[in-house]
Protein backbone atom coordinates (compact mmCIF):
# COMPACT_ATOMS: atom_id res chain seq x y z
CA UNK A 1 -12.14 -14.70 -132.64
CA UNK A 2 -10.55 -13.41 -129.65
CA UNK A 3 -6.92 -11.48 -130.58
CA UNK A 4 -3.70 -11.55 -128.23
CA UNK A 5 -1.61 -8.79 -127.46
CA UNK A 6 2.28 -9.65 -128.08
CA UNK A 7 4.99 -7.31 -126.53
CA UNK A 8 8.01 -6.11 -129.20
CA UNK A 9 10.27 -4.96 -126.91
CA UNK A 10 11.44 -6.53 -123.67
CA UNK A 11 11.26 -4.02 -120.84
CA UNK A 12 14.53 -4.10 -118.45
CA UNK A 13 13.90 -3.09 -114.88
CA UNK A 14 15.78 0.09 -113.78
CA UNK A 15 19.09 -0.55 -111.70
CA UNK A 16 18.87 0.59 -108.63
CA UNK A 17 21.09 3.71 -109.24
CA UNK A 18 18.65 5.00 -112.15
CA UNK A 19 16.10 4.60 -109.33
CA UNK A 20 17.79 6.88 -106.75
CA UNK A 21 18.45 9.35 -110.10
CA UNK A 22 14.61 8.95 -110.78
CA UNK A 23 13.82 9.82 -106.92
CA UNK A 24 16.38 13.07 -106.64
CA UNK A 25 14.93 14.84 -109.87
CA UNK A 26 11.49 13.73 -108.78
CA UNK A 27 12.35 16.02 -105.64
CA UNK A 28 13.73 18.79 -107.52
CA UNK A 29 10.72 19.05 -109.77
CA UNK A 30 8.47 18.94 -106.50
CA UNK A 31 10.48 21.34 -104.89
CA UNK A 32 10.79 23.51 -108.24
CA UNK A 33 6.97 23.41 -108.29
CA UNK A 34 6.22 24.24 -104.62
CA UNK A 35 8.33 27.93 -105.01
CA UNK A 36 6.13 28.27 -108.38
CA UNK A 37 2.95 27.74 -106.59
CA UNK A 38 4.82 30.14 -103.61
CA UNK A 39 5.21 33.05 -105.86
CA UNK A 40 2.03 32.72 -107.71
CA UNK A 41 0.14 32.76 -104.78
CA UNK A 42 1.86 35.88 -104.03
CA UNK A 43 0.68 37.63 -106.74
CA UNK A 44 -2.99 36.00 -107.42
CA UNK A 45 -5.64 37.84 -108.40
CA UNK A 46 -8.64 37.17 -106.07
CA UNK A 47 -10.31 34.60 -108.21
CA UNK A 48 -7.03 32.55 -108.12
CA UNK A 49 -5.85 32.41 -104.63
CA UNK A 50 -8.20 28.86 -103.61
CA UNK A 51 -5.88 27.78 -106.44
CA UNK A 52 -2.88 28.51 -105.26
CA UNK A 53 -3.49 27.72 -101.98
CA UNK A 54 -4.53 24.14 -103.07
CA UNK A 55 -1.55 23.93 -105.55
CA UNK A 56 0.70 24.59 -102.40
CA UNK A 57 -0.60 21.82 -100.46
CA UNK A 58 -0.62 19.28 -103.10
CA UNK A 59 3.02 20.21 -103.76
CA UNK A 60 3.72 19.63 -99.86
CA UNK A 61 2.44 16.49 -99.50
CA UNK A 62 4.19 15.38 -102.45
CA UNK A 63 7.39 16.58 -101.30
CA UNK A 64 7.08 15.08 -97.89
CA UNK A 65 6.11 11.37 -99.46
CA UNK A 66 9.18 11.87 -101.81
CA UNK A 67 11.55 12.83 -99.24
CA UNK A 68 10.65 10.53 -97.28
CA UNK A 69 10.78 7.59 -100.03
CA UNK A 70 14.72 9.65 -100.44
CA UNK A 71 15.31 8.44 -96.40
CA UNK A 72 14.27 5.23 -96.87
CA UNK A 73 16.69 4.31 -99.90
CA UNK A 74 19.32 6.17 -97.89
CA UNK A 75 19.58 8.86 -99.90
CA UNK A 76 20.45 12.11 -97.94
CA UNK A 77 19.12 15.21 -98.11
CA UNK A 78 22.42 16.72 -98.49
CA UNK A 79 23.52 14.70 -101.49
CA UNK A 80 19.93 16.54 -103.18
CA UNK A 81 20.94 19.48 -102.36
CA UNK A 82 24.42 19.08 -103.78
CA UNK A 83 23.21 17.78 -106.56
CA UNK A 84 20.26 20.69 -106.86
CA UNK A 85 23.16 23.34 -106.74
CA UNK A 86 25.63 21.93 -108.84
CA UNK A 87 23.00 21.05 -111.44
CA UNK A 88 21.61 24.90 -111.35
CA UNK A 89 25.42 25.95 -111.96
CA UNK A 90 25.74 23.99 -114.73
CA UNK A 91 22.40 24.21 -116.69
């Protein structure tokens, strides 16, 4: 007896707005992450320093592909960074 799977809820698309929202923290994160890897690098002990390195990369790529996803949708790099600074003043 084969059993079907039946959703609850409906799942609503994001508007495009809560897409752009998604994007910009997705960036901050990324770029939060890239001066984490930075500094830990900085101060790796030997045995940790391939890590680093390769956390660093990763973290550049990703940033690249996400600001360039940012361009696309129109979103400029200024409006991130206004919104990184006023959202490190606030919280």
């Amino acid at each position: 007896m084969e059993e079907g799977y039946q959703k609850e809820n409906v799942i609503l698309d994001k508007t495009e707005e809560e897409k752009k929202i998604e994007l910009i923290v997705s960036v901050l994160k990324t770029k939060r992450e890239l001066e984490l890897a930075n500094k830990n690098f900085e101060t790796a002990e030997a045995g940790l320093v391939d890590y680093y390195v390769y956390q660093i990369k990763a973290s550049k790529s990703k940033l690249d592909f996400l600001v360039n996803k940012a361009k696309q949708r129109g979103i400029s790099l200024d409006m991130i960074e206004e919104l990184y600074f006023r959202r490190n003043r606030v919280g």
